[in-house]
PDB file of N, CA and C in Angstrom:
ATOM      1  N   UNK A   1       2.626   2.472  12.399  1.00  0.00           N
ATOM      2  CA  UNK A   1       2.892   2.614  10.994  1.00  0.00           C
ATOM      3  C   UNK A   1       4.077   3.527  10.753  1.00  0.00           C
ATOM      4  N   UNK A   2       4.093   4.412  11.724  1.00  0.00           N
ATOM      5  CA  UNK A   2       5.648   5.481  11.336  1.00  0.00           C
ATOM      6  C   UNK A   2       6.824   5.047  11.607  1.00  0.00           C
ATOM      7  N   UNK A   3       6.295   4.250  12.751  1.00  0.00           N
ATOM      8  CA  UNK A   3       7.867   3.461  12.990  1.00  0.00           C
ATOM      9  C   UNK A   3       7.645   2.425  12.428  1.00  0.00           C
ATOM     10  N   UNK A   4       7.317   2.203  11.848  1.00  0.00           N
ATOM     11  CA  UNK A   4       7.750   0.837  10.406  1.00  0.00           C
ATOM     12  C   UNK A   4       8.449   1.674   9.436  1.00  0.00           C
ATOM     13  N   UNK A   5       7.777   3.226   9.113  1.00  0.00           N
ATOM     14  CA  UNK A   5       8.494   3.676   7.764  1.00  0.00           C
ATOM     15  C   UNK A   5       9.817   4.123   8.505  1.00  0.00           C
ATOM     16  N   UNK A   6       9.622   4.138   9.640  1.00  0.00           N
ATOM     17  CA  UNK A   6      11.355   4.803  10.196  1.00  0.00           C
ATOM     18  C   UNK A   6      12.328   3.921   9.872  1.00  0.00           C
ATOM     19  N   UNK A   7      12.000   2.763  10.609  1.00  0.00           N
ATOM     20  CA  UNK A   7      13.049   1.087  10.407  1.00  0.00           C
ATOM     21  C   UNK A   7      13.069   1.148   8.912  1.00  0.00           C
ATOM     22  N   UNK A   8      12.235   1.287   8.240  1.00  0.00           N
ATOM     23  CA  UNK A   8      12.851   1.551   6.526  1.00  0.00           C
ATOM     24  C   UNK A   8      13.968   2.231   6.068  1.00  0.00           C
ATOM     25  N   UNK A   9      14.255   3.179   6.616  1.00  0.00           N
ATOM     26  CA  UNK A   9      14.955   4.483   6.490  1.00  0.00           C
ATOM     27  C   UNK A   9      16.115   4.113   7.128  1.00  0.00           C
ATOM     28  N   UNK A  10      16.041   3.338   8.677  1.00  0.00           N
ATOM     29  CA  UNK A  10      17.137   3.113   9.230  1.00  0.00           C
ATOM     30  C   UNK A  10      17.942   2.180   9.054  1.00  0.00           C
ATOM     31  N   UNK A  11      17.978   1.576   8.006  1.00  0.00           N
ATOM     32  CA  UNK A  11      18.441   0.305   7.839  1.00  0.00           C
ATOM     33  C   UNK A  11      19.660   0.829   6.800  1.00  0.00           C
ATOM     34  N   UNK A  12      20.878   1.077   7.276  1.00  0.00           N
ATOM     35  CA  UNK A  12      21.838   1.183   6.508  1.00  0.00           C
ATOM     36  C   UNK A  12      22.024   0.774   5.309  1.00  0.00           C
ATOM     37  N   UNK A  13      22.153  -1.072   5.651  1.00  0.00           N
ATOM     38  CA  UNK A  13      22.324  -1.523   4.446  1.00  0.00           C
ATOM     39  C   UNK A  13      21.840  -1.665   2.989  1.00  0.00           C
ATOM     40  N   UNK A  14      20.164  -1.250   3.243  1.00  0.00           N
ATOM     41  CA  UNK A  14      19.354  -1.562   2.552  1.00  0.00           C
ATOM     42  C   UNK A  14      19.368  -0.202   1.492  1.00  0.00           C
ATOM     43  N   UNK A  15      19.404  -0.069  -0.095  1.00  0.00           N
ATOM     44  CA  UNK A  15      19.606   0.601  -0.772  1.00  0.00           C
ATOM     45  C   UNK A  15      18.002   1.707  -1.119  1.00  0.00           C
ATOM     46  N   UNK A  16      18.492   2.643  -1.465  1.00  0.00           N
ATOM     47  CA  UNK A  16      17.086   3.869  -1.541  1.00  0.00           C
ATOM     48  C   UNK A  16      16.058   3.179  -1.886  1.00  0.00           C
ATOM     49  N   UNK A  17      16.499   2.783  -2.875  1.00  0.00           N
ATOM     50  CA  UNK A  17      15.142   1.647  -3.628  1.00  0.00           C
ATOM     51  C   UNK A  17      14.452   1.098  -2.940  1.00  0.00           C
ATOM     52  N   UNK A  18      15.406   0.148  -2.519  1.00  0.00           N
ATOM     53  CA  UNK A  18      14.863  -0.727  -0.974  1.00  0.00           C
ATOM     54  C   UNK A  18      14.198  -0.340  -0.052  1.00  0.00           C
ATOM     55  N   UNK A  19      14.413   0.932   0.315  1.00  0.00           N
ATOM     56  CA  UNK A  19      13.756   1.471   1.594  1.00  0.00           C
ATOM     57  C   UNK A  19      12.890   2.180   0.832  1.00  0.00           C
ATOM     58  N   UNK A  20      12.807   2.763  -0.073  1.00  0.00           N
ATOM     59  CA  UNK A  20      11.339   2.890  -0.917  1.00  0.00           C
ATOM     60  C   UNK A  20      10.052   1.947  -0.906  1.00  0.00           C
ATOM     61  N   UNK A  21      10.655   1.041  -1.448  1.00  0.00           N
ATOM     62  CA  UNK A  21       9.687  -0.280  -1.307  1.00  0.00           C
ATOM     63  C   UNK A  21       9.065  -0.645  -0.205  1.00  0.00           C
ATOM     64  N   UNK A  22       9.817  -0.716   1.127  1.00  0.00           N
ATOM     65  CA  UNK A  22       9.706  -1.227   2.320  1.00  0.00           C
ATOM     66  C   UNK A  22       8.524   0.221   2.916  1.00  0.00           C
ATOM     67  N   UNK A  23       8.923   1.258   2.709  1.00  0.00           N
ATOM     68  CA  UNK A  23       8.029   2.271   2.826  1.00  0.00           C
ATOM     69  C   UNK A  23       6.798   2.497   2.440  1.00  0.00           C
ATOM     70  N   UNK A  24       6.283   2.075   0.654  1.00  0.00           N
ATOM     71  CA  UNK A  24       5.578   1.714   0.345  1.00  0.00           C
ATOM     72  C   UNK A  24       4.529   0.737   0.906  1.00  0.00           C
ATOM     73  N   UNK A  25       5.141  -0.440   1.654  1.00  0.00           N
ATOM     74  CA  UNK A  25       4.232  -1.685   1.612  1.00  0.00           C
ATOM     75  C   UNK A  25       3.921  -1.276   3.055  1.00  0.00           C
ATOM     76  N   UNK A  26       4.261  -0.564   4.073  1.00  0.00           N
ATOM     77  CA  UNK A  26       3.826   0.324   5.340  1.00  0.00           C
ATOM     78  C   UNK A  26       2.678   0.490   4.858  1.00  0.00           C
ATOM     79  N   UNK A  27       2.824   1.792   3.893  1.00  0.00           N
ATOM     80  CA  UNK A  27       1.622   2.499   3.580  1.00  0.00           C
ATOM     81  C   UNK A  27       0.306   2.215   2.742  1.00  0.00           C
ATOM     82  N   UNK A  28       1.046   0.648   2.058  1.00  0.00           N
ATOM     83  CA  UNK A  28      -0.509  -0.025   1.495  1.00  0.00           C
ATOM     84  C   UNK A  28      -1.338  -0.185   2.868  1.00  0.00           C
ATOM     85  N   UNK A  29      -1.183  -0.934   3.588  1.00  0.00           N
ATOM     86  CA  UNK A  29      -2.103  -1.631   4.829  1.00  0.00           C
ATOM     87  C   UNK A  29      -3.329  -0.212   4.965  1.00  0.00           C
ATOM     88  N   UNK A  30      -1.994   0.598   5.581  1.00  0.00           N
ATOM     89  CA  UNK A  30      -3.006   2.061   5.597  1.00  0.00           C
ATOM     90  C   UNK A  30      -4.024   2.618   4.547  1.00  0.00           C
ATOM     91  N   UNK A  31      -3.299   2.418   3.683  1.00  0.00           N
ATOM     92  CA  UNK A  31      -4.307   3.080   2.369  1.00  0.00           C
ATOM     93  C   UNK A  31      -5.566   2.380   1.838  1.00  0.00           C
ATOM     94  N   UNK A  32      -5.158   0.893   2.701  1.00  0.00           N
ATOM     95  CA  UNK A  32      -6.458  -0.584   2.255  1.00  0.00           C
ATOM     96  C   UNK A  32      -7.324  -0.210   3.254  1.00  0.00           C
ATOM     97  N   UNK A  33      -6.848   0.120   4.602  1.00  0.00           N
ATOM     98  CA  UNK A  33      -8.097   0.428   6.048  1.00  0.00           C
ATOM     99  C   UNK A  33      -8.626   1.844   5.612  1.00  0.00           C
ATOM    100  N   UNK A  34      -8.013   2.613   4.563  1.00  0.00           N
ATOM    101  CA  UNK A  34      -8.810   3.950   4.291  1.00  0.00           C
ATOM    102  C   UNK A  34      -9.799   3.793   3.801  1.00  0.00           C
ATOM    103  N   UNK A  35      -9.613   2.842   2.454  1.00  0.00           N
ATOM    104  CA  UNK A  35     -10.254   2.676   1.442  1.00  0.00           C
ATOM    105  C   UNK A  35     -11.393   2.344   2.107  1.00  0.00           C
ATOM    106  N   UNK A  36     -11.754   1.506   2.346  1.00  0.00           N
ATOM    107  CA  UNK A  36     -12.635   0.524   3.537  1.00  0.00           C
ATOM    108  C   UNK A  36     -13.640   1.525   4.048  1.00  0.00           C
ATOM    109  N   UNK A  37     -12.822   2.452   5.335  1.00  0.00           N
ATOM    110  CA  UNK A  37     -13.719   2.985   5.919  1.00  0.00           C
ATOM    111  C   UNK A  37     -14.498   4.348   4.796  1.00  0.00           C
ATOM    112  N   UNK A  38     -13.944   4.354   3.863  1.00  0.00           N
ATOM    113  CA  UNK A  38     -14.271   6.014   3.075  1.00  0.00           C
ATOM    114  C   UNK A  38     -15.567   4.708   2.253  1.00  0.00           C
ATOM    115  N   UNK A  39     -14.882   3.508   2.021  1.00  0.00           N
ATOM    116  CA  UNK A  39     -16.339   3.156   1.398  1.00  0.00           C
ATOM    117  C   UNK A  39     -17.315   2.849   2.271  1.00  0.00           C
ATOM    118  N   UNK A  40     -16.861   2.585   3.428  1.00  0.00           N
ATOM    119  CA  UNK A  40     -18.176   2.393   4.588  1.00  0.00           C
ATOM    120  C   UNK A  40     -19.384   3.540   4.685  1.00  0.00           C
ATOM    121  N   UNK A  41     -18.481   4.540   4.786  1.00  0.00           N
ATOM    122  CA  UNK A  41     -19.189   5.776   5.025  1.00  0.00           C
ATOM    123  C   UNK A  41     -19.965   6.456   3.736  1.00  0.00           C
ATOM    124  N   UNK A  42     -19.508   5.888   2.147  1.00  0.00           N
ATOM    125  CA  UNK A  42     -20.202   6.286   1.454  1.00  0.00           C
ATOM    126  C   UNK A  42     -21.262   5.736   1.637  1.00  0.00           C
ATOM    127  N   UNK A  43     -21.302   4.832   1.449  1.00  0.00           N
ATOM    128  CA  UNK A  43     -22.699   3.274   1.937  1.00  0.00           C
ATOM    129  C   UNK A  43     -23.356   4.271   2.922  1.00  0.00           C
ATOM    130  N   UNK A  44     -23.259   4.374   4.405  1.00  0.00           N
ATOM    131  CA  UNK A  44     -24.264   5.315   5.495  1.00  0.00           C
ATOM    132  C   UNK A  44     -24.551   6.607   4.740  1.00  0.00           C
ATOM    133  N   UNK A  45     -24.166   7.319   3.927  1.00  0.00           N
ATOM    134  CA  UNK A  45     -24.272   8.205   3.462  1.00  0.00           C
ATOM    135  C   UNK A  45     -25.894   8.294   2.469  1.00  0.00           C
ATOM    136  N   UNK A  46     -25.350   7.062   1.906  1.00  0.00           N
ATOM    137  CA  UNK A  46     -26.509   6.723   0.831  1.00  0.00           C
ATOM    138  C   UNK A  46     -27.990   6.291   1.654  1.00  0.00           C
ATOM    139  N   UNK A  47     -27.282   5.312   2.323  1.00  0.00           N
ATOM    140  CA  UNK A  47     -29.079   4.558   3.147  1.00  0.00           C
ATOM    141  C   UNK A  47     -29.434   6.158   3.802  1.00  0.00           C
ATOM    142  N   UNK A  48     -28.553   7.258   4.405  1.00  0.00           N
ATOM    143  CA  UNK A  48     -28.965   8.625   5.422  1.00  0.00           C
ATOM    144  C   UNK A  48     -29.710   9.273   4.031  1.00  0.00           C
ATOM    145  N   UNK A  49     -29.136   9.223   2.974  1.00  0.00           N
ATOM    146  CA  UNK A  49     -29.776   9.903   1.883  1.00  0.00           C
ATOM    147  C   UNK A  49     -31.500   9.356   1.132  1.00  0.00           C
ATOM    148  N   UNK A  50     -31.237   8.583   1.141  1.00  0.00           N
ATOM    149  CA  UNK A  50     -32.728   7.820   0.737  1.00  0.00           C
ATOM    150  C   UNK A  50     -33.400   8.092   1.980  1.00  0.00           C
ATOM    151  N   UNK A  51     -33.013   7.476   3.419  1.00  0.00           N
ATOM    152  CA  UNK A  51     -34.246   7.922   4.604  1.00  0.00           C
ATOM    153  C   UNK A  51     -35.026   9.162   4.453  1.00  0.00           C
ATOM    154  N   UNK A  52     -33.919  10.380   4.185  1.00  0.00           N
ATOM    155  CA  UNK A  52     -34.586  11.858   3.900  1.00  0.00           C
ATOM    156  C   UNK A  52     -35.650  11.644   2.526  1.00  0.00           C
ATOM    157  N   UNK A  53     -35.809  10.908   1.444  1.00  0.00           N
ATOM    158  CA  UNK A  53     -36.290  10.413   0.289  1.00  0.00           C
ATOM    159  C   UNK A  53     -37.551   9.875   0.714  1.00  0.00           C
ATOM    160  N   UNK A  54     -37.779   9.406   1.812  1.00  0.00           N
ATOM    161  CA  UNK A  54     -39.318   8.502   2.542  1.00  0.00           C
ATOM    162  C   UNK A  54     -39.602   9.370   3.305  1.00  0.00           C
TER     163      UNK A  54
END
């Protein structure tokens, strides 16, 4: 993932904007597999919370 945002950066031609963008869409993928696991773990959190409840 860092060297994707690097090749963003390194790309001469491509204008700030551009390599903004390109930087950005790196860091969705990442921020979608966060999302994911932070909701996974709320979920175990909850079923660990009710077990203590029985």
């Amino acid at each position: 993932m860092f060297r994707r945002s690097a090749n963003c950066c390194g790309n001469s031609r491509a204008s700030m904007h551009q390599a903004q963008q390109c930087m950005e869409r790196c860091h969705a993928s990442l921020a979608s597999a966060q999302a994911l696991v932070i909701s996974e773990l709320e979920k175990f959190q909850g079923f660990l919370a009710r077990c203590t409840v029985y």
